[in-house]
C-alpha atoms as a PDB file:
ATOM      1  CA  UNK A   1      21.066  11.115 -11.592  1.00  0.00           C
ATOM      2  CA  UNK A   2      22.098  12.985  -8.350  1.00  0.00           C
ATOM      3  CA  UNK A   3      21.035  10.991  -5.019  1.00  0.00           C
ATOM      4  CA  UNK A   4      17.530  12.563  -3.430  1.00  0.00           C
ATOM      5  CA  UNK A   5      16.904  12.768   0.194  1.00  0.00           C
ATOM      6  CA  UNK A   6      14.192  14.185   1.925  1.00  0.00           C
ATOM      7  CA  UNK A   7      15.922  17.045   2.660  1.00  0.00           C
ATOM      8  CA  UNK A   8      16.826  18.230  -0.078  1.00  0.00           C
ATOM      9  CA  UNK A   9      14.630  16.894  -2.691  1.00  0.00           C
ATOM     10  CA  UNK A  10      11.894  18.796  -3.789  1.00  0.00           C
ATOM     11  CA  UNK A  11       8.367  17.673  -4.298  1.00  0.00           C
ATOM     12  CA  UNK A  12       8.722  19.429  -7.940  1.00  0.00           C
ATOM     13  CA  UNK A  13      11.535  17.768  -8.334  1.00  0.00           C
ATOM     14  CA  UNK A  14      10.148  14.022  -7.924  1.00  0.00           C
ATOM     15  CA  UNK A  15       7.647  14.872  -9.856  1.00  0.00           C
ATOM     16  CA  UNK A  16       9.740  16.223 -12.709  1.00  0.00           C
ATOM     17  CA  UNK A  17      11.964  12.706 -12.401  1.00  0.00           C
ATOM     18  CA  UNK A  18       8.528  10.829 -12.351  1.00  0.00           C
ATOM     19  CA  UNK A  19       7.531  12.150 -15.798  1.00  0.00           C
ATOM     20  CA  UNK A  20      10.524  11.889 -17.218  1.00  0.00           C
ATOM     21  CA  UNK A  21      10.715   8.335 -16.299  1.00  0.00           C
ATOM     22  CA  UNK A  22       7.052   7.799 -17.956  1.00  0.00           C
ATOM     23  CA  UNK A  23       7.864   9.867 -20.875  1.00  0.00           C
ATOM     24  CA  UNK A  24      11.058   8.236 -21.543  1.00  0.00           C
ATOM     25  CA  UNK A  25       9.129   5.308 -21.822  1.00  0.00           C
ATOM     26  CA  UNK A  26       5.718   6.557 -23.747  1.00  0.00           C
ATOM     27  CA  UNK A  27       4.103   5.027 -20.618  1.00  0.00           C
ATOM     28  CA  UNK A  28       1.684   8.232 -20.841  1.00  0.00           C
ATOM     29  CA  UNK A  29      -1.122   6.360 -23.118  1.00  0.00           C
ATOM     30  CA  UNK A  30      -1.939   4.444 -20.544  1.00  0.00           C
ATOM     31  CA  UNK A  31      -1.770   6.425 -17.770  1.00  0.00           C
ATOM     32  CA  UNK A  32      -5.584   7.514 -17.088  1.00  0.00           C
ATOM     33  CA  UNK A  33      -6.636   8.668 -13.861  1.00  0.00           C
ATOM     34  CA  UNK A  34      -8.860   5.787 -13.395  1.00  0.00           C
ATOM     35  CA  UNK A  35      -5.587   3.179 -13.936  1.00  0.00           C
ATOM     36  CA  UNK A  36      -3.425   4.925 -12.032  1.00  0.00           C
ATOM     37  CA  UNK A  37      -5.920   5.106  -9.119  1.00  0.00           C
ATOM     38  CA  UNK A  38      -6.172   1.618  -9.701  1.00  0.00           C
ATOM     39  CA  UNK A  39      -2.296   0.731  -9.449  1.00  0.00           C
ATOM     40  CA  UNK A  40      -1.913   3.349  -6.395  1.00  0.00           C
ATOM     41  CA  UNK A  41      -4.578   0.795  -4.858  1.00  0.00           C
ATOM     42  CA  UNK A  42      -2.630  -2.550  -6.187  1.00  0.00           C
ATOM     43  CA  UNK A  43       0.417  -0.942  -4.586  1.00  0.00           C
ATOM     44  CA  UNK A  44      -0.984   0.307  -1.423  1.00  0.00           C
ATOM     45  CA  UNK A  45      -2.098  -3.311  -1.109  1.00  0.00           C
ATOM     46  CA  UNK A  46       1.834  -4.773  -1.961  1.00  0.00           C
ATOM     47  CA  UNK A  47       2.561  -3.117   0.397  1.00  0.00           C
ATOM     48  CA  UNK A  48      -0.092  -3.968   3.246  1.00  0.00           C
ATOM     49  CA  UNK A  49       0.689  -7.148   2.691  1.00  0.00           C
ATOM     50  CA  UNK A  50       4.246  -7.077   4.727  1.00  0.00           C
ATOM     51  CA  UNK A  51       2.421  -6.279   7.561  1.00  0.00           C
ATOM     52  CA  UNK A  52      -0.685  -8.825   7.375  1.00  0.00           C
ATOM     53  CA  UNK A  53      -1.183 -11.005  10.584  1.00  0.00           C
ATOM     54  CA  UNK A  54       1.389  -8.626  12.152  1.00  0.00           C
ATOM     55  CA  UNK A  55      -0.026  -7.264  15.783  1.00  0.00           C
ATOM     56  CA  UNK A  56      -0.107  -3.623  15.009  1.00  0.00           C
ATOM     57  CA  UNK A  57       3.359  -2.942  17.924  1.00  0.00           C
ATOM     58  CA  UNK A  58       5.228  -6.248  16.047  1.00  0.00           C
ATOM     59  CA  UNK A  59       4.452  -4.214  12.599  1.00  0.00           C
ATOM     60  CA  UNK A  60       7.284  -1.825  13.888  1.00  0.00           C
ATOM     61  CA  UNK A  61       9.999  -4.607  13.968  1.00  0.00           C
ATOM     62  CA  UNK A  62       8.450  -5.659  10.513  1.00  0.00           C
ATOM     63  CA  UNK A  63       9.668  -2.342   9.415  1.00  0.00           C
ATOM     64  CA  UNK A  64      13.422  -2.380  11.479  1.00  0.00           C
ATOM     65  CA  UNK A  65      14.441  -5.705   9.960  1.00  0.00           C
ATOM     66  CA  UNK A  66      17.284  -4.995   7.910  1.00  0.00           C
ATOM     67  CA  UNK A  67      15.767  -8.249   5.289  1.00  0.00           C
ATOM     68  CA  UNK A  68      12.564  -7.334   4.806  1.00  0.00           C
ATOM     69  CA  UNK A  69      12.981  -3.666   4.952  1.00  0.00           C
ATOM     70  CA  UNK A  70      13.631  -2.968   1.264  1.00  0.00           C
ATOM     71  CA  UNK A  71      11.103  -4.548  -0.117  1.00  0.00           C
ATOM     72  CA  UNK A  72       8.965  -2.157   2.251  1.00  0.00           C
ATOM     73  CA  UNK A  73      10.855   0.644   1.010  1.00  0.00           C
ATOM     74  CA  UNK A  74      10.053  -0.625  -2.555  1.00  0.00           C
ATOM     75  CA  UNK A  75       6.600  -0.720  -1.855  1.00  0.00           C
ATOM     76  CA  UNK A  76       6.396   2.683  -0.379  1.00  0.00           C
ATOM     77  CA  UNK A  77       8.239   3.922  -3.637  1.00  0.00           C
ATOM     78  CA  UNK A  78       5.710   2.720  -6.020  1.00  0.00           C
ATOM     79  CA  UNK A  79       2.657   4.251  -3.961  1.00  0.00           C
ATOM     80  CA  UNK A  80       4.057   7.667  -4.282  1.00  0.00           C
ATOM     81  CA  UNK A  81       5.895   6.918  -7.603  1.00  0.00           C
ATOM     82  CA  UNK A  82       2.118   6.441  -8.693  1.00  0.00           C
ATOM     83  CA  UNK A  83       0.219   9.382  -6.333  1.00  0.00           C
ATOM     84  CA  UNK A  84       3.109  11.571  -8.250  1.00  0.00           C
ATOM     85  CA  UNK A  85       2.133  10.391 -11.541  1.00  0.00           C
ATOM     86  CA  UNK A  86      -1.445  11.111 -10.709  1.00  0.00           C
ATOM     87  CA  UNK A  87      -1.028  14.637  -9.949  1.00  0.00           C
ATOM     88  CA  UNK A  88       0.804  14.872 -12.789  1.00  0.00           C
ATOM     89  CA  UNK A  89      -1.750  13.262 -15.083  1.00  0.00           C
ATOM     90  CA  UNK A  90      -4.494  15.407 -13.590  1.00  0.00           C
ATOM     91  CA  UNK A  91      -2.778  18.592 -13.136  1.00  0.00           C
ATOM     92  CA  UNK A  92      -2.815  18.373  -8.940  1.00  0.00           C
ATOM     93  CA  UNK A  93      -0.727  20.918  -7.043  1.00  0.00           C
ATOM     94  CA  UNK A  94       0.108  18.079  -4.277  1.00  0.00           C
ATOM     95  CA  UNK A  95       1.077  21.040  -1.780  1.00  0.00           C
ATOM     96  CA  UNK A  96      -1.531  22.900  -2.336  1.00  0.00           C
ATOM     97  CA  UNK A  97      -3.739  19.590  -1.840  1.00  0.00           C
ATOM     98  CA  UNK A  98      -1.815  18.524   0.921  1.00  0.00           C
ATOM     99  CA  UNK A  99      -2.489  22.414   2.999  1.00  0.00           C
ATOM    100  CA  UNK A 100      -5.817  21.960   2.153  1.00  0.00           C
ATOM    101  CA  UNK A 101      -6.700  19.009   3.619  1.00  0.00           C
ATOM    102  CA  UNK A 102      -4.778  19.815   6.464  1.00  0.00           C
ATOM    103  CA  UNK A 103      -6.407  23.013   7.550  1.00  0.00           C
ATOM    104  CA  UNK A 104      -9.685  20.733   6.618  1.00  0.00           C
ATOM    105  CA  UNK A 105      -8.496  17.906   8.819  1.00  0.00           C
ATOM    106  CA  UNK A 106      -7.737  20.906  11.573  1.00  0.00           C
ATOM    107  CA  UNK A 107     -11.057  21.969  12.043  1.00  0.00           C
ATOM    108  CA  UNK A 108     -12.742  18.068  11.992  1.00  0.00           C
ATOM    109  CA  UNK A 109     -10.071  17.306  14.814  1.00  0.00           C
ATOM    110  CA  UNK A 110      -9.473  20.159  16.597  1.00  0.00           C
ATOM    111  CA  UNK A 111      -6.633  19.310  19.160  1.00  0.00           C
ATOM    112  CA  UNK A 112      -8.441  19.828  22.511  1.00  0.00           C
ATOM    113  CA  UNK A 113     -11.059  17.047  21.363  1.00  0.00           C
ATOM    114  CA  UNK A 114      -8.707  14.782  19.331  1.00  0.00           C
ATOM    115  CA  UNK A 115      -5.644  14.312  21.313  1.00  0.00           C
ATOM    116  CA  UNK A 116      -4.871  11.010  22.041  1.00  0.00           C
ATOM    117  CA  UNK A 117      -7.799   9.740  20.460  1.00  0.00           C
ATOM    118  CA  UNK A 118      -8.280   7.573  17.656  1.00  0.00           C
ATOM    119  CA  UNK A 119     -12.262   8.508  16.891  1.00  0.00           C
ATOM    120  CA  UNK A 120     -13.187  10.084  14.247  1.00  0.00           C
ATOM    121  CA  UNK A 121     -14.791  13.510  13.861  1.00  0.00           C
ATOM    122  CA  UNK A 122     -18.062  12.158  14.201  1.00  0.00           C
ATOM    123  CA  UNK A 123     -17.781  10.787  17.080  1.00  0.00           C
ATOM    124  CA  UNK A 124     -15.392  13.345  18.794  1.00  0.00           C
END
């Protein structure tokens, strides 16, 4: 298995290693949308929980020390390992999903009424 970056990795790609890795495995029976939703959630919270009772600047040296950085990475894996399998299960183009929401989230925060603001639309 070559090495992935960022860079040079594409979305199709992880997805195509994702299935693999599922199929390999026959892990498919069980992946419905409702328990993968379920784990994405149970993972999200895994990883949440590195950062609980953390002031929200100290949650940035959470993520810089070298010891408990992997297990973040780790936990960051598995939440898109498991939004990849997702798509995959329910037949979501992620980039078109992604551009969507974007332009979406574009016109509910339009810069010259969001910037530097933390409100949301509604109360823009």
């Amino acid at each position: 298995m070559k090495p992935m970056t960022d860079g040079k990795t594409t979305v199709a790609e992880l997805r195509e290693r994702v299935l693999a890795f599922v199929r390999e495995r026959e892990w498919g029976q069980f992946h419905s949308p409702k328990n993968l939703s379920m784990a994405l959630a149970a993972e999200s919270g895994e990883l949440m929980e590195h950062f609980l009772w953390a002031e929200s600047k100290a949650s940035l040296d959470v993520v810089r020390d070298p010891k408990k950085r992997p297990a973040i990475e780790h936990e960051l894996a598995d939440v898109v390992i498991y939004a990849l399998e997702f798509a995959n299960i329910c037949g979501i183009d992620l980039a078109a999903a992604i551009g969507a929401k974007m332009a979406a989230n574009a016109g509910k925060y339009p810069v010259e009424k969001s910037r530097g603001r933390a409100d949301k639309y509604t109360e823009l």
